[in-house]
N, C-alpha and C. Protein backbone atom coordinates (compact mmCIF):
# COMPACT_ATOMS: atom_id res chain seq x y z
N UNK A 1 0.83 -1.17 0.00
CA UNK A 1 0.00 0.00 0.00
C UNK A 1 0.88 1.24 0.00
N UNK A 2 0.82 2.06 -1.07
CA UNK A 2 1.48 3.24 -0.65
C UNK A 2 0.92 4.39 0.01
N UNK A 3 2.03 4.76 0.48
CA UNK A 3 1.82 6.08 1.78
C UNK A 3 1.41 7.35 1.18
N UNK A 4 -0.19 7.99 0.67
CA UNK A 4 0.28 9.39 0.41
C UNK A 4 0.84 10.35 1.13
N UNK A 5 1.56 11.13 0.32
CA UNK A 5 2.55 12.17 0.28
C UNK A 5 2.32 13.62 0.41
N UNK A 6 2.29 14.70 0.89
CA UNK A 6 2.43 15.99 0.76
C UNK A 6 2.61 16.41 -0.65
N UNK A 7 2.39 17.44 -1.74
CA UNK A 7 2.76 17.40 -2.67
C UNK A 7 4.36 18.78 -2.26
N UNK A 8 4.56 19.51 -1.39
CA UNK A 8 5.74 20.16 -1.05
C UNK A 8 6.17 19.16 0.15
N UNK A 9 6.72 18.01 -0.10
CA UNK A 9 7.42 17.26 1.10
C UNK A 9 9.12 18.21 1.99
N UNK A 10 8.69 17.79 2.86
CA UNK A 10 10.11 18.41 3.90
C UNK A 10 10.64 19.46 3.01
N UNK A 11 10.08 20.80 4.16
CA UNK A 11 10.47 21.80 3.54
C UNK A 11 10.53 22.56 2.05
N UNK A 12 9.70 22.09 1.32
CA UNK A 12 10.17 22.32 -0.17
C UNK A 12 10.94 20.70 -1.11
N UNK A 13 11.79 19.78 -0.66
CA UNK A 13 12.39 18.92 -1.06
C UNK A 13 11.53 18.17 -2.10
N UNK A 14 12.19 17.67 -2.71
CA UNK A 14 11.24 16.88 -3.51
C UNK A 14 10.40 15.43 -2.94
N UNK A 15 8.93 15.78 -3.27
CA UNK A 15 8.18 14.95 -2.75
C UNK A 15 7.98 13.63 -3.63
N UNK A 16 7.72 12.90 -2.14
CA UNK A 16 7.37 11.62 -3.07
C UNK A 16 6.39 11.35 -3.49
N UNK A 17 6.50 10.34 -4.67
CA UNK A 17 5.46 10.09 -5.20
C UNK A 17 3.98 9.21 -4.66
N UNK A 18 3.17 9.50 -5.02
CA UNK A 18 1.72 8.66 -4.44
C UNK A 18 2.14 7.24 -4.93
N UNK A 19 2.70 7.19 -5.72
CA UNK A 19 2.83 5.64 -6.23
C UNK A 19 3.97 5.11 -5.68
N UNK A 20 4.92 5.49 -5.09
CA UNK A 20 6.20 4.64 -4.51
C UNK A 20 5.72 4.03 -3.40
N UNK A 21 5.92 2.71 -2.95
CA UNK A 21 5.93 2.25 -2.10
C UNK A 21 7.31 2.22 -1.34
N UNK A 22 7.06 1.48 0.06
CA UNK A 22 7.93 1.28 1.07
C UNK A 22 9.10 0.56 0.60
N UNK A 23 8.88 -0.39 -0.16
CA UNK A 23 9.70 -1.57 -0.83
C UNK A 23 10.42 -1.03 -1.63
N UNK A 24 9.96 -0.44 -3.17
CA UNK A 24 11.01 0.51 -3.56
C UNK A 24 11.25 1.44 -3.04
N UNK A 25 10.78 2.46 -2.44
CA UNK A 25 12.14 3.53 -2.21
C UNK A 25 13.11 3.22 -1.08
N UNK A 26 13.11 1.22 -0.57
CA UNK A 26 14.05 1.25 0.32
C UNK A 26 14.93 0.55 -0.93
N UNK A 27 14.68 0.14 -2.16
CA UNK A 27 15.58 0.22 -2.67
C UNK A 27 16.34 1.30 -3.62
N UNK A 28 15.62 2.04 -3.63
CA UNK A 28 16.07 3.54 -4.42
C UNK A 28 17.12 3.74 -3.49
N UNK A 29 16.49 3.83 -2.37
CA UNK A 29 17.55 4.35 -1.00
C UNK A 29 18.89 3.81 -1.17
N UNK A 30 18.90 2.25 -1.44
CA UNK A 30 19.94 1.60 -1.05
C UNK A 30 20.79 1.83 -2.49
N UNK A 31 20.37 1.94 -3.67
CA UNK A 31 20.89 1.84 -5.29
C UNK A 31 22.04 3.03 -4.52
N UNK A 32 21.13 4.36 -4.36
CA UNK A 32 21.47 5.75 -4.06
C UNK A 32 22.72 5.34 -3.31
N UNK A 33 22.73 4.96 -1.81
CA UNK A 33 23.90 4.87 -0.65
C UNK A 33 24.76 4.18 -1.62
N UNK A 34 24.74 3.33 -1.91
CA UNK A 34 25.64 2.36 -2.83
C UNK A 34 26.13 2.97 -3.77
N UNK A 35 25.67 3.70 -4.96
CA UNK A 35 26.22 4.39 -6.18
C UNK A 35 27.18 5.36 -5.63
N UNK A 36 27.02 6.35 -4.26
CA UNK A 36 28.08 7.29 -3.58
C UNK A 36 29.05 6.62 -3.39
N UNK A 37 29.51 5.55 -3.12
CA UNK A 37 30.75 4.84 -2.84
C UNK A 37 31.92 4.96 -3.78
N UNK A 38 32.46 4.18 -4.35
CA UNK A 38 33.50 4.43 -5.51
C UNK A 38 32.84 4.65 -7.24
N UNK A 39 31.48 4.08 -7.14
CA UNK A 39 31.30 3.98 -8.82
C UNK A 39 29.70 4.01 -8.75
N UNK A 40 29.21 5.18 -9.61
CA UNK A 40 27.71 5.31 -9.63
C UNK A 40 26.86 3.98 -9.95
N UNK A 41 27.42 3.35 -11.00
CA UNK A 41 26.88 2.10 -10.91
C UNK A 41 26.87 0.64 -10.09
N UNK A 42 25.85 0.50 -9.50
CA UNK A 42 25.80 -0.55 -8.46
C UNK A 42 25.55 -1.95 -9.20
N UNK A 43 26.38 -3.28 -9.15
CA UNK A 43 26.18 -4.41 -9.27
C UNK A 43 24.78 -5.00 -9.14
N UNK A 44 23.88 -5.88 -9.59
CA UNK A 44 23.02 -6.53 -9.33
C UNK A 44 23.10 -7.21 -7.64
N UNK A 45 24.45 -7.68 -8.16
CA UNK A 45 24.65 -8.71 -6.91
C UNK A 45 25.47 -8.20 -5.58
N UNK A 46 25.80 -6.79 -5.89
CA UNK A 46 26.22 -5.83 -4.84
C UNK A 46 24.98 -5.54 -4.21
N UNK A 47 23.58 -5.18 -4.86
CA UNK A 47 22.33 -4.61 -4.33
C UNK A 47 21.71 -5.60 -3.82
N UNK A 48 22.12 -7.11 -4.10
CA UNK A 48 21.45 -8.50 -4.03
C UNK A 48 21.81 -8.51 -2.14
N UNK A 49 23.07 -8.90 -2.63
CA UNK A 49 23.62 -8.53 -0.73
C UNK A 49 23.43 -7.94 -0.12
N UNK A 50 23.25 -6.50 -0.42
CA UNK A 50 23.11 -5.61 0.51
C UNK A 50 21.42 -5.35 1.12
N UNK A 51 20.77 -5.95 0.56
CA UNK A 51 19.33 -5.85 0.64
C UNK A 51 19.27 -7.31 1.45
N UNK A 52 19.95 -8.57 1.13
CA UNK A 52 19.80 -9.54 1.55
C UNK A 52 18.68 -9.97 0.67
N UNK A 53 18.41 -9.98 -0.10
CA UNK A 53 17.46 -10.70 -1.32
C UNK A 53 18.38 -11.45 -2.37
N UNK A 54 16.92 -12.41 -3.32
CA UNK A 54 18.14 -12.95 -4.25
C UNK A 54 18.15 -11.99 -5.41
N UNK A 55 19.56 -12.01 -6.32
CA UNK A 55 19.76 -11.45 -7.46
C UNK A 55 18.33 -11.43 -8.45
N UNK A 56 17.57 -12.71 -8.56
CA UNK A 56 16.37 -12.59 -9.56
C UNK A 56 15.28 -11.28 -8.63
N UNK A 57 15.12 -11.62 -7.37
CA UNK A 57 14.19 -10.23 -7.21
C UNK A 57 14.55 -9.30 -7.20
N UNK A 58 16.07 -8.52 -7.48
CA UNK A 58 16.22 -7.87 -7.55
C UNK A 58 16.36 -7.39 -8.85
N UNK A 59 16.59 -8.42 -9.81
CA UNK A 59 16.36 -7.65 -10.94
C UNK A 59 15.12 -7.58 -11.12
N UNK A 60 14.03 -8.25 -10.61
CA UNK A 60 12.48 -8.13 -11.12
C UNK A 60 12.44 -6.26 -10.86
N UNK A 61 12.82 -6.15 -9.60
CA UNK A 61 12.22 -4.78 -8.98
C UNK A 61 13.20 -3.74 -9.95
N UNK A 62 14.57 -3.96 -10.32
CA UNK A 62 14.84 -2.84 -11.19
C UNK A 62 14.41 -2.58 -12.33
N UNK A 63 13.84 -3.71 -13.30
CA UNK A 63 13.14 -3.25 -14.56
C UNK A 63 11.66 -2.47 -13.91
N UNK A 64 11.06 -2.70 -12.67
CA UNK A 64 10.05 -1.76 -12.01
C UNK A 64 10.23 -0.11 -11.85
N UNK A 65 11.75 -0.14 -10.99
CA UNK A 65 12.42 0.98 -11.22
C UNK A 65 12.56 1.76 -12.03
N UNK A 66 12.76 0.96 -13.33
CA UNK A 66 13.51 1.76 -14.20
C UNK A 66 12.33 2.17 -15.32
N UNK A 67 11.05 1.21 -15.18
CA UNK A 67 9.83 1.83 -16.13
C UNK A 67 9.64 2.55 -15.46
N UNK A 68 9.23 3.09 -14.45
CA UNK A 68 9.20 4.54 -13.40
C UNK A 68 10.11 5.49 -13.75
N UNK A 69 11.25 5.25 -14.23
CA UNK A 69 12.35 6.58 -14.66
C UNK A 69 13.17 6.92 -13.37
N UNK A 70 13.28 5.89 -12.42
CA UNK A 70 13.72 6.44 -11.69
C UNK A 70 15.17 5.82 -11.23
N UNK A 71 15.61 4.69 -11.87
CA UNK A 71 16.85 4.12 -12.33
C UNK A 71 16.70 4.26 -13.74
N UNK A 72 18.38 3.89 -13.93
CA UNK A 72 18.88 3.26 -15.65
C UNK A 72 19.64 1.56 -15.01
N UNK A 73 18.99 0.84 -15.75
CA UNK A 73 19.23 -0.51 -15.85
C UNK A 73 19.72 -0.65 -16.78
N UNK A 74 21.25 -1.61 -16.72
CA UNK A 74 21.85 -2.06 -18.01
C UNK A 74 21.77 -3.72 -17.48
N UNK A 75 21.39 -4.98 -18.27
CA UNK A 75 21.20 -5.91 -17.61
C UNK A 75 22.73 -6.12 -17.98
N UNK A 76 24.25 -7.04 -16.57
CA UNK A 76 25.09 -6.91 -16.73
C UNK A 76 25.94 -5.93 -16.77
N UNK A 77 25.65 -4.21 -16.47
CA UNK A 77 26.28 -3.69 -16.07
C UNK A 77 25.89 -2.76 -15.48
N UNK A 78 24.78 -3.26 -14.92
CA UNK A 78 24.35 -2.63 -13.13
C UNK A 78 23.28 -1.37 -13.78
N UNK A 79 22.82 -1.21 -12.30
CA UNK A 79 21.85 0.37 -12.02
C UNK A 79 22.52 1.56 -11.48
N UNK A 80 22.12 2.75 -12.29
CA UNK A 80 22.01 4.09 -11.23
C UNK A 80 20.84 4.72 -10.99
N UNK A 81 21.19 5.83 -10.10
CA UNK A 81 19.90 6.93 -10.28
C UNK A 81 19.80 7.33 -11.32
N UNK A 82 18.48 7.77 -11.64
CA UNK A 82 18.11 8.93 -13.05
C UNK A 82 18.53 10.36 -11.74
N UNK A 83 18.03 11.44 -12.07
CA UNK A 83 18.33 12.03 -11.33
C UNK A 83 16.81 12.41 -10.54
N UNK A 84 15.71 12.35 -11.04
CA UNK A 84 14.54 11.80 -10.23
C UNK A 84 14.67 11.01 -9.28
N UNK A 85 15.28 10.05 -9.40
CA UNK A 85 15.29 8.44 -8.55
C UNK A 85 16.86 9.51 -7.17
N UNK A 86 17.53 10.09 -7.82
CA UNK A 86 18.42 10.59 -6.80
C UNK A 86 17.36 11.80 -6.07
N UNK A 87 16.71 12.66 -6.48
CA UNK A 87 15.89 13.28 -5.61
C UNK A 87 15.30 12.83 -4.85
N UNK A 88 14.18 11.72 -5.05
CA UNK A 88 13.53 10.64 -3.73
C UNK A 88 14.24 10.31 -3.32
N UNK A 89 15.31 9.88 -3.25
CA UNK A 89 15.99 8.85 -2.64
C UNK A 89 16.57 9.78 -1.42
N UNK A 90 16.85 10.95 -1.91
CA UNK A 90 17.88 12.20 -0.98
C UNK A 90 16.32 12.67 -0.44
N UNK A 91 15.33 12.80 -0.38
CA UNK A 91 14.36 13.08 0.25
C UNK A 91 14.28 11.55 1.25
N UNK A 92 13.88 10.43 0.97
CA UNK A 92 14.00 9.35 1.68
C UNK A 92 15.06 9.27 3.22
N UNK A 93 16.32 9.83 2.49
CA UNK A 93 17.11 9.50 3.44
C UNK A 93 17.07 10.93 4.69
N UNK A 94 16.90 11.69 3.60
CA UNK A 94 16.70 12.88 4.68
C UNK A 94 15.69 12.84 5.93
N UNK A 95 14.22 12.44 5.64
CA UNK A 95 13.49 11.55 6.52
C UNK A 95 13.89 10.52 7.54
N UNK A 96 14.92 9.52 6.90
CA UNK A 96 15.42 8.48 7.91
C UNK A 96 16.22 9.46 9.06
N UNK A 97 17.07 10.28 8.46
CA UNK A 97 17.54 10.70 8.90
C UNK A 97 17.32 11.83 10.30
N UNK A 98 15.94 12.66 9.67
CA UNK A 98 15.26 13.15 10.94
C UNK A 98 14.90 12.37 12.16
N UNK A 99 14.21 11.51 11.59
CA UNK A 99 13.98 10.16 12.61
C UNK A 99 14.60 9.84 13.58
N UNK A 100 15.95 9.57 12.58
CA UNK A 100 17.07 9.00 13.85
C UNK A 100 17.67 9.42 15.27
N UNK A 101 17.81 10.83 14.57
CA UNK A 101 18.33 11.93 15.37
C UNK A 101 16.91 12.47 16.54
N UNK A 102 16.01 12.17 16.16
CA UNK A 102 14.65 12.20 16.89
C UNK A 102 14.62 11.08 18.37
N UNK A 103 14.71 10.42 17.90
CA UNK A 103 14.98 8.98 18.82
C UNK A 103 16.11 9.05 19.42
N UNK A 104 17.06 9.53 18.60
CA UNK A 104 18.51 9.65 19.57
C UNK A 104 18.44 10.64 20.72
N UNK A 105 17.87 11.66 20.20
CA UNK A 105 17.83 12.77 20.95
C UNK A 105 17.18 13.07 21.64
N UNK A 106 16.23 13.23 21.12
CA UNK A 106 14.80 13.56 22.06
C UNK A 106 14.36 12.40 22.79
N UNK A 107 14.27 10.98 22.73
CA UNK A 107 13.59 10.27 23.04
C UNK A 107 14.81 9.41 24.03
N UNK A 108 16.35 8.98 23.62
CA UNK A 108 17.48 8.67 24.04
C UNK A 108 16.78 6.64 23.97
N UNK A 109 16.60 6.58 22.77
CA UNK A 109 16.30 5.49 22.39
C UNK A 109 17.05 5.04 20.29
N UNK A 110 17.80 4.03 20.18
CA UNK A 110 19.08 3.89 19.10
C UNK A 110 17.61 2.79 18.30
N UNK A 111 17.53 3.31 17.36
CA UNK A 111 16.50 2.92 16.22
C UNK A 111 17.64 2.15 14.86
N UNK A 112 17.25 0.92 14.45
CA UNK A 112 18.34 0.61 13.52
C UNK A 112 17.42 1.39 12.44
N UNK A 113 18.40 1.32 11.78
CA UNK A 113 18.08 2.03 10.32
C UNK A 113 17.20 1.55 9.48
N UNK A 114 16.60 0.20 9.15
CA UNK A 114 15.59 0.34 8.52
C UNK A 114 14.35 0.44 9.09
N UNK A 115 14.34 0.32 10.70
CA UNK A 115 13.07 0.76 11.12
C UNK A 115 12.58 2.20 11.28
N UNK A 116 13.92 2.89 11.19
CA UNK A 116 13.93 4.33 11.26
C UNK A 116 13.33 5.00 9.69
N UNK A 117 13.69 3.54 8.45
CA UNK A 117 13.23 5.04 7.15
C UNK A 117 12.01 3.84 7.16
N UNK A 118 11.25 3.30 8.00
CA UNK A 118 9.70 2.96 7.74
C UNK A 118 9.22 3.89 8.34
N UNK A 119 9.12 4.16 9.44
CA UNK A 119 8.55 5.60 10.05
C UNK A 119 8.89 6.31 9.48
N UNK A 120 10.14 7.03 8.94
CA UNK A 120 10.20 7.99 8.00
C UNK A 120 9.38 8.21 6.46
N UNK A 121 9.30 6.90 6.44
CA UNK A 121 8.31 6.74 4.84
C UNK A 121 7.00 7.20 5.08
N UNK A 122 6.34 6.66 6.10
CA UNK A 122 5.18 6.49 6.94
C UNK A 122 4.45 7.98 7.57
N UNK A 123 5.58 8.39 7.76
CA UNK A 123 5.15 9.70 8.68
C UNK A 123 4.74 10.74 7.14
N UNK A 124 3.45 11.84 7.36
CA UNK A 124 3.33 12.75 6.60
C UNK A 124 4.50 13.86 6.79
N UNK A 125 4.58 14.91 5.85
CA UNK A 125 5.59 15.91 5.61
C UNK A 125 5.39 16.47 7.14
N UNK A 126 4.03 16.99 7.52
CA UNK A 126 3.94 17.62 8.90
C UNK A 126 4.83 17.25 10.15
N UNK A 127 4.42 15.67 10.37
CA UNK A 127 5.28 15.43 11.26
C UNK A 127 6.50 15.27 11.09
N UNK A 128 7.10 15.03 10.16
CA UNK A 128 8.92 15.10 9.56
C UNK A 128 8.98 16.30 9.78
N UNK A 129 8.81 17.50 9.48
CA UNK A 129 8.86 18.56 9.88
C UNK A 129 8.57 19.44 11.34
N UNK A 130 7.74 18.66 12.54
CA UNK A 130 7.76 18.66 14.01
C UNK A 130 8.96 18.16 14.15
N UNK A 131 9.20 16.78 14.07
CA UNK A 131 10.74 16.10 14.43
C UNK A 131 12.35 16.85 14.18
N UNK A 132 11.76 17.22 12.88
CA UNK A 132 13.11 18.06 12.53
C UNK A 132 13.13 19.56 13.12
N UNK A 133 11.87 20.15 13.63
CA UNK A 133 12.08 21.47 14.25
C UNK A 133 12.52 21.20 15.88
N UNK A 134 12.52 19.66 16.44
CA UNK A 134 12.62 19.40 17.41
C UNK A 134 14.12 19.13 17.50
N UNK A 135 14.85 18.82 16.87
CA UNK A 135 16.32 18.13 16.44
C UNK A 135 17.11 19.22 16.15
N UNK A 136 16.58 20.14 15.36
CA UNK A 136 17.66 21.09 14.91
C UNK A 136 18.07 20.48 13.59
N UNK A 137 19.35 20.34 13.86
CA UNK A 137 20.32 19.54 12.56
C UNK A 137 20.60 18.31 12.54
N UNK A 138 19.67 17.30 11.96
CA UNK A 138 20.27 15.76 12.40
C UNK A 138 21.21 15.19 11.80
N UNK A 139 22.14 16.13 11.22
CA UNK A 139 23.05 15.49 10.10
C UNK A 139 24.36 15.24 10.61
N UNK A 140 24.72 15.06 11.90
CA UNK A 140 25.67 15.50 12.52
C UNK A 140 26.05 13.63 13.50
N UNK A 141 25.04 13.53 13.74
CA UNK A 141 25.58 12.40 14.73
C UNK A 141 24.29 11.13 13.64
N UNK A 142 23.25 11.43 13.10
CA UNK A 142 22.16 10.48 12.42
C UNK A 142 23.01 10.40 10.77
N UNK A 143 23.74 10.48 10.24
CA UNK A 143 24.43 10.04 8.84
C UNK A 143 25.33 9.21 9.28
N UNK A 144 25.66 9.28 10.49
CA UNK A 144 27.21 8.72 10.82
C UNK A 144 26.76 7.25 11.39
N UNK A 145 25.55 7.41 11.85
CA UNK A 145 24.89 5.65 12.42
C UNK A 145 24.15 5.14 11.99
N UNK A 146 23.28 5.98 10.72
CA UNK A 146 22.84 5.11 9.73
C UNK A 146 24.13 3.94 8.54
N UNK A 147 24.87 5.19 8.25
CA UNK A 147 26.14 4.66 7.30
C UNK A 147 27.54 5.04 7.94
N UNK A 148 27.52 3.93 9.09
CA UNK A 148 29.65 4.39 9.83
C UNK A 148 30.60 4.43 8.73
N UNK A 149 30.40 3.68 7.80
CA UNK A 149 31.04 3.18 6.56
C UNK A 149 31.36 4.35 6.12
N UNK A 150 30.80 5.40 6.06
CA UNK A 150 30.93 6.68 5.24
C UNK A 150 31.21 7.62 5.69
N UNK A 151 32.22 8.26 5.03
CA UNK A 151 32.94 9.65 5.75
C UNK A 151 31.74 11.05 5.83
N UNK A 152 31.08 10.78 4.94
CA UNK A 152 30.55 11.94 4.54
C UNK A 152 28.68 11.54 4.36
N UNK A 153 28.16 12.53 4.78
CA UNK A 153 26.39 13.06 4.10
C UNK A 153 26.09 12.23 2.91
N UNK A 154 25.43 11.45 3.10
CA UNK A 154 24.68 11.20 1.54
C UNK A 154 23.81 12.10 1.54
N UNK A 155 23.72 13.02 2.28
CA UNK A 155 21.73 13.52 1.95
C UNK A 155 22.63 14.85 1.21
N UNK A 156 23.41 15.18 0.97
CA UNK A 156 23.99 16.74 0.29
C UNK A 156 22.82 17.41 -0.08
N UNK A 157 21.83 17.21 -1.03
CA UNK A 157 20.61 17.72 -1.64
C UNK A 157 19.98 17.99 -0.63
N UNK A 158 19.47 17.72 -0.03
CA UNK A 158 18.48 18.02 1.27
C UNK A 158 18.58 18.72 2.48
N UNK A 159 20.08 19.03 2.70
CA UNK A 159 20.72 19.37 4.21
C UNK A 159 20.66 20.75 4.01
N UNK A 160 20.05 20.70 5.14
CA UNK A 160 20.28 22.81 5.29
C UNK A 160 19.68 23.54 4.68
């Protein structure tokens, strides 16, 4: 079932769509985290692992993706964002990201990360926007414990 959306999601950011579900944009999410690493294009079987699914559902869901416009699928040499699919996705994470820092902070309760971008998916623009006026800046200590792996912000588009 998908979650409707605000049509100005968080702050102005780009909103999501009425038609994305939970399922893809946790894989938009993940294409996205993954493509920032060394090489925009992510493996089948890099996204296979990292999702913990097999390689065939994951390619089922990227030709889904990619009739949406929101990947480019090459079968054999992987997916990226379109740059649509990088706007949700940097809206997505920006959400997880309020979340986290919500729970961390305000609440002093450690949310793993994919339960953090279901409530984030879940929640309307309003309340992402209470949480984040409650947090301040969650980009500071919530990027760093969603992804330790990473030196840096995936959300660049969205911050600030």
């Amino acid at each position: 079932m998908a979650t409707t959306h605000s049509p100005a999601d968080i702050s102005g950011r780009t909103p999501l769509p009425e038609s994305l579900n939970e399922t893809e944009g946790w894989y938009l999410l993940t294409i996205y985290r993954l493509s920032n690493r060394d090489d925009a294009r992510v493996r089948t079987g890099e996204l296979a692992a990292e999702l913990e699914i097999s390689p065939g559902s994951v390619t089922e869901m990227l030709a889904k993706l990619s009739a949406a416009d929101f990947v480019r699928y090459e079968k054999y040499n992987g997916v990226e964002t379109r740059a649509r699919g990088t706007s949700i996705a940097e809206s997505l994470a920006w959400r997880q990201c309020v979340v986290v820092a919500f729970f961390d902070r305000v609440l002093g309760y450690e949310l793993d990360s994919r339960t953090a971008y279901r409530i984030g998916f879940s929640l309307p623009r309003e309340a992402i926007g209470r949480l984040e006026r409650q947090v301040g800046s969650p980009r500071p200590d919530a990027c760093h414990r969603i992804r330790p792996d990473s030196g840096n912000c995936f959300v660049t588009a969205c911050a600030e």
